[in-house]
Protein backbone atom coordinates (compact mmCIF):
# COMPACT_ATOMS: atom_id res chain seq x y z
CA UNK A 1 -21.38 0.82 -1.99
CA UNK A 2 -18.32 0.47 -4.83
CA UNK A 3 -16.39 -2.59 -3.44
CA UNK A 4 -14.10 -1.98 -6.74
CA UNK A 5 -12.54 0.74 -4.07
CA UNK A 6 -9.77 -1.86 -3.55
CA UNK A 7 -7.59 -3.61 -5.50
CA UNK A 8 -6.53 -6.44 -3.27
CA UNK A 9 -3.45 -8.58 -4.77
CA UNK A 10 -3.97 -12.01 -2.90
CA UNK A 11 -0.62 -12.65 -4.37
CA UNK A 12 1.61 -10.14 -3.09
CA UNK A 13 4.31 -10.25 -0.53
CA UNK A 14 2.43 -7.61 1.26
CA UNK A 15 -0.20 -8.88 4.02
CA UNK A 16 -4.37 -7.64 2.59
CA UNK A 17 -4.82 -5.97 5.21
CA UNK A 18 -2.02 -3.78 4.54
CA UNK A 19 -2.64 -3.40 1.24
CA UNK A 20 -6.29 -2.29 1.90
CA UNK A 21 -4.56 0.10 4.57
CA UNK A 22 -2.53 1.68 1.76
CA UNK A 23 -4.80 2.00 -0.51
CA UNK A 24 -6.85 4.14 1.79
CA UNK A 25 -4.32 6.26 2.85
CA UNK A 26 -3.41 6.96 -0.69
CA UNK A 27 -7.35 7.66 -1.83
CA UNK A 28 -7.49 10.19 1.19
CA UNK A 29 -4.60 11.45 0.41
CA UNK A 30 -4.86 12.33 -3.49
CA UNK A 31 -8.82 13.89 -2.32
CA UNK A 32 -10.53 11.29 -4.04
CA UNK A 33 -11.77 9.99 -0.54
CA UNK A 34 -13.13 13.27 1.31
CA UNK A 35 -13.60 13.34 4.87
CA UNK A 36 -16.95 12.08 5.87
CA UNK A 37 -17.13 9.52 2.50
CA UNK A 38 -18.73 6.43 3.22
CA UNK A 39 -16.38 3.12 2.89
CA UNK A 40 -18.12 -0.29 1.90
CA UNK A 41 -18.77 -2.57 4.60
CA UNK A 42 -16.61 -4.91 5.90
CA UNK A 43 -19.11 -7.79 4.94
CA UNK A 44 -19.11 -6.52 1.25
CA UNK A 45 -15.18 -5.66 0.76
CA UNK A 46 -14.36 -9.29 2.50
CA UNK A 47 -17.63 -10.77 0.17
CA UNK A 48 -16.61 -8.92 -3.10
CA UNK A 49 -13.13 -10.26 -2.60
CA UNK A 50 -13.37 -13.66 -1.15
CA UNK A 51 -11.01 -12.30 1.77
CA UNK A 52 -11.88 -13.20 5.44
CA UNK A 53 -13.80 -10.64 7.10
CA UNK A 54 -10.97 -10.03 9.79
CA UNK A 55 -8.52 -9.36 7.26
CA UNK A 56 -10.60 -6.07 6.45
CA UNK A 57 -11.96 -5.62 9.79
CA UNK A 58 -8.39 -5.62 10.84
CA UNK A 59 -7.33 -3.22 8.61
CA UNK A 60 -10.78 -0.79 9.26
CA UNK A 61 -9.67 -0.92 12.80
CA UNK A 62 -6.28 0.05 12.49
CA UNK A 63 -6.84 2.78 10.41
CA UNK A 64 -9.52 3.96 13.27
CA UNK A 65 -6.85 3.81 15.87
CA UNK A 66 -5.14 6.01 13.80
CA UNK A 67 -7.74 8.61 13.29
CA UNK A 68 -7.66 8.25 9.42
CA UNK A 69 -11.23 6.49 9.66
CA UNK A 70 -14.13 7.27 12.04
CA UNK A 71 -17.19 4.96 12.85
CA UNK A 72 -20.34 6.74 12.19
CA UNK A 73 -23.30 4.44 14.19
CA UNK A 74 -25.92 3.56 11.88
CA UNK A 75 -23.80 4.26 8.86
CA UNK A 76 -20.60 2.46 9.48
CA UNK A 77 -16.82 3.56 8.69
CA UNK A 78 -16.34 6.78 7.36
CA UNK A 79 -13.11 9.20 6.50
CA UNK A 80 -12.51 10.90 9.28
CA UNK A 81 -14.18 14.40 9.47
CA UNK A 82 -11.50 15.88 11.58
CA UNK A 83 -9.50 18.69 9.36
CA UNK A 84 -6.26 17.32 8.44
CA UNK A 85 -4.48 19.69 5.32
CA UNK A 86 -3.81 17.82 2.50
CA UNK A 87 -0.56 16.38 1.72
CA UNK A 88 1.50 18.05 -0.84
CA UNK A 89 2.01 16.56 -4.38
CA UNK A 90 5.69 15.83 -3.42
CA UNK A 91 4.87 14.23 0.14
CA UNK A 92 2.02 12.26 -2.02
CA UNK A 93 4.83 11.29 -4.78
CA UNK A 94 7.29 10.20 -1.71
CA UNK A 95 4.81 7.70 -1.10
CA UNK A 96 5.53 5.88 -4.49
CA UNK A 97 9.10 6.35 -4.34
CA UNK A 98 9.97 2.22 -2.71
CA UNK A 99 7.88 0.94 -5.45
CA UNK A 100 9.43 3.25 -8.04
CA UNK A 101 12.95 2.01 -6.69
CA UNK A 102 11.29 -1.52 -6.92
CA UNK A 103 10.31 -1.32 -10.99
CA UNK A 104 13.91 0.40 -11.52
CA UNK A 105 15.88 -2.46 -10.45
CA UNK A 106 13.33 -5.13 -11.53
CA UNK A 107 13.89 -2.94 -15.29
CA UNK A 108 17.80 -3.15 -14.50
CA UNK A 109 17.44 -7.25 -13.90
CA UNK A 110 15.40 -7.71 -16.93
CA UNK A 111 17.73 -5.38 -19.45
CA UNK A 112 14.76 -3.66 -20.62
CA UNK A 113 14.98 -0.14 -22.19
CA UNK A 114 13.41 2.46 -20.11
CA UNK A 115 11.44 3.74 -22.92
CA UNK A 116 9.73 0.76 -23.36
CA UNK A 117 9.11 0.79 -19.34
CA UNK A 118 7.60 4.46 -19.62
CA UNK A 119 5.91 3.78 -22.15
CA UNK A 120 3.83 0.86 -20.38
CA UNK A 121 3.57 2.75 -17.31
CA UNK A 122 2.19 5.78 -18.95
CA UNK A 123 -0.14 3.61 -20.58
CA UNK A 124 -0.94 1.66 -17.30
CA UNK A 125 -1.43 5.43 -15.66
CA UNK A 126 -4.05 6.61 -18.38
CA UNK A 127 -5.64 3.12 -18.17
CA UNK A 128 -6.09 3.24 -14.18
CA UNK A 129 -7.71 6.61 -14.68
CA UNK A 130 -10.27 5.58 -16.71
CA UNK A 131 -11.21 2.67 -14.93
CA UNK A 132 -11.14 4.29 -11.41
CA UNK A 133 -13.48 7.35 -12.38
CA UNK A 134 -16.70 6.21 -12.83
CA UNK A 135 -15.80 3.91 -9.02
CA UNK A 136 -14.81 7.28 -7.09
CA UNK A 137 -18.10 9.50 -8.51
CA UNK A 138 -19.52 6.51 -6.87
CA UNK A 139 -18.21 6.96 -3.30
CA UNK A 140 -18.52 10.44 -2.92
């Protein structure tokens, strides 16, 4: 199983186990995680990342209480198989829209010209894509 599923950011403000919840709800809901997929194992995410195990466990769970993930015995977590319609492209773009707000002021603080911004997203965008293709042919 593709442990390159998550991009974890040991960094960041934001808590692992909520960025690994994020990151699932966004690969469910863009499609590129279809209901019944597979996720890696809790032991290979927390191994592949040198993360505690609880951290993902924590985050599996959670998204389980929610009824985004199911656990299948003798395979492990899966998407959930329940029908659920996909989200729109606007309610999926709403979801970017605090860290949107979040690179406008950061471009405000640093004077930078938006062009130059746009231009390094755009190129961040068609960079992503190529890198997270081969992964998601992977988990499907």
């Amino acid at each position: 199983m593709d442990i390159g599923l998550f991009h974890i950011q040991p960094a960041a403000p934001e808590p692992i186990y909520r960025q690994i919840m994020a990151q699932l709800r966004r690969l469910i809901a863009s499609g590129q995680l279809a209901p019944g997929a597979l996720l890696p194992s809790v032991r290979d995410v927390a191994g592949g990342h040198a993360i505690n195990p609880m951290t993902v466990s924590r985050a599996y769970g959670l998204l389980e209480n929610e009824g985004v993930l199911e656990r299948q015995r003798g395979k492990g977590m899966v998407v959930a198989t329940t029908h659920r319609p996909r989200p729109s492209s606007d309610q999926r773009l709403a979801a970017l829209v605090p860290s949107l707000r979040e690179v406008a002021r950061q471009t405000r603080e640093l004077k930078l010209p938006n062009g130059l911004v746009l231009e390094r997203l755009r190129t961040l965008l068609e960079d992503e894509h190529e890198r997270i293709t081969p992964a998601r042919s992977k988990i499907r």
